[in-house]
Protein backbone atom coordinates (compact mmCIF):
# COMPACT_ATOMS: atom_id res chain seq x y z
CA UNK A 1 -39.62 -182.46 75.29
CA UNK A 2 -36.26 -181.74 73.55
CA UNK A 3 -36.40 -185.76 72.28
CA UNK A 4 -39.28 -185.36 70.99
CA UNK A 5 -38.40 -181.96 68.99
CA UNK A 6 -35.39 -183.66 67.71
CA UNK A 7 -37.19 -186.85 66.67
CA UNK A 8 -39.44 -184.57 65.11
CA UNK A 9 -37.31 -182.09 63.23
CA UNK A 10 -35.06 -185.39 61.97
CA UNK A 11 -38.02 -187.11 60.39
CA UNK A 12 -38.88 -184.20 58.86
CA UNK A 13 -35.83 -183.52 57.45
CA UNK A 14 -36.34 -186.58 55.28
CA UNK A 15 -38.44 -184.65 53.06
CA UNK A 16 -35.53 -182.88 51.54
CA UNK A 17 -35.03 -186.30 49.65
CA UNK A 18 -38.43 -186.59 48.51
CA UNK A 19 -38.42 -186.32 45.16
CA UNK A 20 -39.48 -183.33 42.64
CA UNK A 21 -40.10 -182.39 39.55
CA UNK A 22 -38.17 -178.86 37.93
CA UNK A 23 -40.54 -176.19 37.42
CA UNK A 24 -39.67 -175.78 33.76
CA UNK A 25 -38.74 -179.78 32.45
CA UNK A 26 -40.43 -183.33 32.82
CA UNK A 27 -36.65 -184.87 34.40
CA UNK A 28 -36.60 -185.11 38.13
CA UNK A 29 -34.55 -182.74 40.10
CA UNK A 30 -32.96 -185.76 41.32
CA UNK A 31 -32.45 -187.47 38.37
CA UNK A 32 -29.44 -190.53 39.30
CA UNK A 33 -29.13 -193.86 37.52
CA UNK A 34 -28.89 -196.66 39.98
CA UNK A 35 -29.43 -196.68 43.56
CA UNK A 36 -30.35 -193.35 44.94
CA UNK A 37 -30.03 -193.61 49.11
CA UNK A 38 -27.15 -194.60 51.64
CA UNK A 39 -28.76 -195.11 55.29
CA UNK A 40 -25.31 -195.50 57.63
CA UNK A 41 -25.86 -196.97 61.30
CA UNK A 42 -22.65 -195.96 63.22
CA UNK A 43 -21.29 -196.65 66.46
CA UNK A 44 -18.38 -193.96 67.69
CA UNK A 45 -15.61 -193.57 70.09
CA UNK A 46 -15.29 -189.81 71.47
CA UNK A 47 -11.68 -188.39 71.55
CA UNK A 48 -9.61 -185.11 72.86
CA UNK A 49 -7.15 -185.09 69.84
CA UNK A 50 -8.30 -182.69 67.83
CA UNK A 51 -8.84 -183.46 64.20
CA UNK A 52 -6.19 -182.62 62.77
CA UNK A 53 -3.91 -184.90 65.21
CA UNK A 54 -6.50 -187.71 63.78
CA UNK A 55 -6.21 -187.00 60.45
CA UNK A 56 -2.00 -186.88 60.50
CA UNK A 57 -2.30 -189.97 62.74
CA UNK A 58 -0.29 -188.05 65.01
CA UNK A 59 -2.23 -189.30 68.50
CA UNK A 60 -5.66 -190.45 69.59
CA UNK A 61 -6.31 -189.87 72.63
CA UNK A 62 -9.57 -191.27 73.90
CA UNK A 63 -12.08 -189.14 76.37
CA UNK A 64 -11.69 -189.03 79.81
CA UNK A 65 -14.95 -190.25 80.25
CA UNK A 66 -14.96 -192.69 77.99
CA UNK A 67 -17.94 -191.01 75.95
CA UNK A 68 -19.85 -193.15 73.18
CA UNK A 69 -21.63 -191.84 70.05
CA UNK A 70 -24.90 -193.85 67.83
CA UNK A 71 -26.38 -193.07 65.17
CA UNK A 72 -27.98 -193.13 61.68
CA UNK A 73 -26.97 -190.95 58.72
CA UNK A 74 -29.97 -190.88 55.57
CA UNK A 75 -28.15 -189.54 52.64
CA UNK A 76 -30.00 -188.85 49.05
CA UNK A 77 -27.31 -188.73 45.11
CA UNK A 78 -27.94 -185.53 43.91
CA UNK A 79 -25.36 -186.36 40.87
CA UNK A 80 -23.35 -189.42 40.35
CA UNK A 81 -19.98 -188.84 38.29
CA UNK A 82 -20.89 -185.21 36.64
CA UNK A 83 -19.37 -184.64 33.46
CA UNK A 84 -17.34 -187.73 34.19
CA UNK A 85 -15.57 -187.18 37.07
CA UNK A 86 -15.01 -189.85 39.98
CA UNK A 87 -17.26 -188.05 42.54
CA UNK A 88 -20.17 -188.36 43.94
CA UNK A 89 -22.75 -185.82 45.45
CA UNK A 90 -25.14 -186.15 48.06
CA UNK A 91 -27.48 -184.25 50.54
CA UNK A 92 -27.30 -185.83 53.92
CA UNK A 93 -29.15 -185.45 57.54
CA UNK A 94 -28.12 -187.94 60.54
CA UNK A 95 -29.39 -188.81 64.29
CA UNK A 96 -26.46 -189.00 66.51
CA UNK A 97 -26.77 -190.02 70.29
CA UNK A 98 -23.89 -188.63 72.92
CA UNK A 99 -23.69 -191.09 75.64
CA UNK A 100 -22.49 -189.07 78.44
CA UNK A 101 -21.66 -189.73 81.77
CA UNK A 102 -19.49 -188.43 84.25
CA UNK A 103 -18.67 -189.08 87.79
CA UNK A 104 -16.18 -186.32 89.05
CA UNK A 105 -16.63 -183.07 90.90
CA UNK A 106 -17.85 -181.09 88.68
CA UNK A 107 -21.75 -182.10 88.20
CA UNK A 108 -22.59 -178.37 87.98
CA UNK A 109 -20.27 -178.15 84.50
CA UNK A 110 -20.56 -181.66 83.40
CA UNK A 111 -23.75 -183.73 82.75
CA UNK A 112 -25.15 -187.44 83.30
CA UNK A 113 -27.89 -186.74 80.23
CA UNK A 114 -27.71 -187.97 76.93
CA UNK A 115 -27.20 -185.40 74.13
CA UNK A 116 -29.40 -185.48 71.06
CA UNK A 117 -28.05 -184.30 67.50
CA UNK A 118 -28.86 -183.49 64.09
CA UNK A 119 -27.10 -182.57 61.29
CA UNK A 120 -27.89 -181.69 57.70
CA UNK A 121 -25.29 -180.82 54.99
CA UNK A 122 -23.82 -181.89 51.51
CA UNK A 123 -21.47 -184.24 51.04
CA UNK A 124 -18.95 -185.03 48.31
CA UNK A 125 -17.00 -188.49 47.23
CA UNK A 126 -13.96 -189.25 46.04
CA UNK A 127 -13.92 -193.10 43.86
CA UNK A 128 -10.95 -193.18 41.91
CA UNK A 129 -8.49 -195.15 43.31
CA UNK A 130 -5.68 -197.28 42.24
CA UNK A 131 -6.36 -200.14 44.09
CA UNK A 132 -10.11 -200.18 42.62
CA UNK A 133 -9.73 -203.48 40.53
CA UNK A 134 -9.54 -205.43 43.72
CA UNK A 135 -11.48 -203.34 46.19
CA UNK A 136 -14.01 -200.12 45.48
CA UNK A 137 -13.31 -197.43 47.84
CA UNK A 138 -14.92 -193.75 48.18
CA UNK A 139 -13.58 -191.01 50.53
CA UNK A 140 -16.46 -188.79 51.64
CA UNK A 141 -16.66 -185.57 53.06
CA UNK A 142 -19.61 -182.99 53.95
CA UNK A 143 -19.97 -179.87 55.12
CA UNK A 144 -22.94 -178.52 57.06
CA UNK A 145 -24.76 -177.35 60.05
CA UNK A 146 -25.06 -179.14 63.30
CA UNK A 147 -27.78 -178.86 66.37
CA UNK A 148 -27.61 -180.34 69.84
CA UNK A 149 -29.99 -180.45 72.14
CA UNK A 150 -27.27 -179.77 75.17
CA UNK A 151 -23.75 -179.30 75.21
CA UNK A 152 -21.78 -182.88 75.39
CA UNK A 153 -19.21 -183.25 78.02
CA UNK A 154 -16.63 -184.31 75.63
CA UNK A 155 -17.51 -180.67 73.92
CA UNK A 156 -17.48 -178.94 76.83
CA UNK A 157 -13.62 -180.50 77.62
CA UNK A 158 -12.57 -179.32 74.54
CA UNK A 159 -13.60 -175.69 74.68
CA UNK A 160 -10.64 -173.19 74.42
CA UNK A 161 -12.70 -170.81 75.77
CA UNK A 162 -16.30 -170.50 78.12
CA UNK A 163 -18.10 -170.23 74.73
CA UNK A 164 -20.56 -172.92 73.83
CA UNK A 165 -23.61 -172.99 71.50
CA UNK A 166 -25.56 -175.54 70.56
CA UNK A 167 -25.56 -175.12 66.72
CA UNK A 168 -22.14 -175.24 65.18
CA UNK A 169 -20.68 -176.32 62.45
CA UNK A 170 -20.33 -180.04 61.42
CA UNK A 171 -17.76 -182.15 59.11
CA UNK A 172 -18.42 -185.69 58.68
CA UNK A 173 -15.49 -187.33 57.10
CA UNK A 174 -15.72 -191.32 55.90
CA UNK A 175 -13.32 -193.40 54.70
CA UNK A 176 -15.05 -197.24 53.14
CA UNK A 177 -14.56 -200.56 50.98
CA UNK A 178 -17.07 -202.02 49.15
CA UNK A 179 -18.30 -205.51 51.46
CA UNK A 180 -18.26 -207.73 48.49
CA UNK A 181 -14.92 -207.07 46.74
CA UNK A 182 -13.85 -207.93 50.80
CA UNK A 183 -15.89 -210.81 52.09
CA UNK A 184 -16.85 -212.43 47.85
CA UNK A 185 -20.46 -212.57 49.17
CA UNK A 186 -22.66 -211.29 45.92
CA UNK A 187 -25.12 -210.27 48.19
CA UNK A 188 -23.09 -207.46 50.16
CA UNK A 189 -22.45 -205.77 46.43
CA UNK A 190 -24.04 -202.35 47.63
CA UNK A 191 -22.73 -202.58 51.25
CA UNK A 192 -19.87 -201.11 52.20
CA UNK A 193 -18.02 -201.15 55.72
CA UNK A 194 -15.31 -198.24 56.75
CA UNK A 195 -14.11 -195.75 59.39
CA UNK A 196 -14.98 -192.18 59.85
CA UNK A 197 -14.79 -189.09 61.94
CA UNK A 198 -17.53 -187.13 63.41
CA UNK A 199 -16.74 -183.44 64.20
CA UNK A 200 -18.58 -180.67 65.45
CA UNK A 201 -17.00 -176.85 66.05
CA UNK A 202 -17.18 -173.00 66.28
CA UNK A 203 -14.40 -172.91 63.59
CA UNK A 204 -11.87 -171.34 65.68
CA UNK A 205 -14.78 -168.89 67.35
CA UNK A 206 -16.06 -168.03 63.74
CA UNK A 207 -19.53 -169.55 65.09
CA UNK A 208 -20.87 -168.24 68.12
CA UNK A 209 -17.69 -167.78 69.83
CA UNK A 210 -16.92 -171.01 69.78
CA UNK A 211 -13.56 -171.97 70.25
CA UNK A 212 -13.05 -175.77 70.05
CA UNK A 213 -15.34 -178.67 69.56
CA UNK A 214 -16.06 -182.27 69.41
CA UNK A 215 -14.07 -185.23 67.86
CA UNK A 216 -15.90 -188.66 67.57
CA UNK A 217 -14.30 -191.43 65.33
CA UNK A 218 -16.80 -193.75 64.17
CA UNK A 219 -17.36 -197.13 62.62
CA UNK A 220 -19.88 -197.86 60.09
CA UNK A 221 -21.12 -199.90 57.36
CA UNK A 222 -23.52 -198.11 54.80
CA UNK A 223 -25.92 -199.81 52.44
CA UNK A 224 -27.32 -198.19 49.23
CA UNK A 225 -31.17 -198.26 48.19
C-alpha cells in the first residue's frame, strides 16, 4: 500500500507543472522561451560523510552496507535569466528508490525493504562560468521538503540522536556539462551529464528532532523538453 500512495502522490505532483493562465493577464504563469522541462534519471551511491566533508572534498566514506539510490527528478523553468542574470529557476519533484539491505544483528533496527521517496522543492542555477566558450556548465541547487515511506538504514546510521521522521528536509545539489560541447554530437545539444548530491535531514533537530540525515552522491544525465 505505501508504493502505491507514493506512486500516486508523485504523479500527481506533476500537475504543479501544468500550465496556467494569471487571473488578471493573457501571458502564462509560466511564460519561458525555449525548452521548458528537465526529466533527470539518476543512479546514487549512499555515504556516512556528512555533506559538508563532501562538499570540502575532505573524505567520502561509502555506507557500510553498501546502500544504492534510483531515481527520476521532473523539473518545470519558472524564469530563465530574470532581469539578466545567469540563473535559472525551476520547480522540481523526484522519485528516489533506497536500496537497502542489511545482514548484521540488528534486524529489529535495520531493514531488508526498499524505501520509497518524494521530494518537491525549488531549485536555482548558476550558468556563468569562465570556461563556458568550450563547455556550458550550470550549478544547481534546491531547497524543499522530503517524504519517505520508512526510515533508510543509511538514515538511521547517521542519526545523532533516536529521532527519526519520515518528512525532513531535502537539498539536492548538481553539478553538469552540456553533452555536446563534450562528446561534438549535435544531437546531445540539450543533454547534459554531471554529478550531484542527494541529502535529506532534520537540520540539526530543527525538524522533528531530527538530528542527522542522509547523504547520497549521485550520477546523472538530464535532458531538456
Amino acid at each position: 500500500m505505501k508504493k502505491i500512495i507514493v506512486i500516486l502522490l508523485t504523479v500527481l505532483s506533476l500537475n504543479l507543472y501544468g500550465e496556467t493562465e494569471k487571473d488578471n493577464s493573457n501571458k502564462k504563469a509560466f511564460d519561458v522561451d525555449g525548452n521548458k522541462y528537465i526529466i533527470r534519471p539518476l543512479y546514487g551511491i549512499s555515504t556516512a560523510s556528512d555533506i559538508g566533508e563532501l562538499l570540502s572534498f575532505q573524505k567520502f566514506e561509502k555506507d557500510l552496507n553498501d546502500s544504492k539510490i534510483a531515481g527520476i527528478q521532473v523539473e518545470r523553468y519558472v524564469y530563465k535569466n530574470p532581469y539578466d542574470l545567469p540563473i535559472n529557476i525551476t520547480l522540481q519533484s523526484s522519485f528516489i528508490i533506497h536500496f537497502n539491505s542489511y545482514s548484521g544483528d540488528e534486524k529489529d533496527y535495520y531493514t531488508n525493504d526498499d524505501t520509497y521517496q518524494i521530494n518537491f522543492g525549488v531549485k536555482l542555477y548558476w550558468t556563468a562560468f569562465p570556461w563556458n566558450d568550450y563547455v556550458r556548465t550550470r550549478l544547481g541547487v534546491s531547497e524543499g521538503l522530503s517524504y519517505a515511506s520508512n526510515i533508510s538504514n543509511l538514515e538511521r546510521s547517521n542519526q545523532y540522536n533516536e529521532n527519526n521522521s519520515n518528512y525532513l528536509n531535502y537539498i539536492d545539489l548538481t553539478l553538469s556539462f552540456n553533452a555536446k560541447d563534450i562528446t561534438k554530437v549535435s544531437n546531445l545539444e540539450d543533454t547534459y551529464v554531471g554529478i550531484g548530491i542527494s541529502h535529506r535531514s532534520g537540520i540539526f533537530g530543527t525538524i522533528n528532532g531530527v538530528d542527522g540525515g542522509s547523504n547520497n552522491v549521485t550520477f546523472f544525465f538530464e535532458t531538456e523538453l
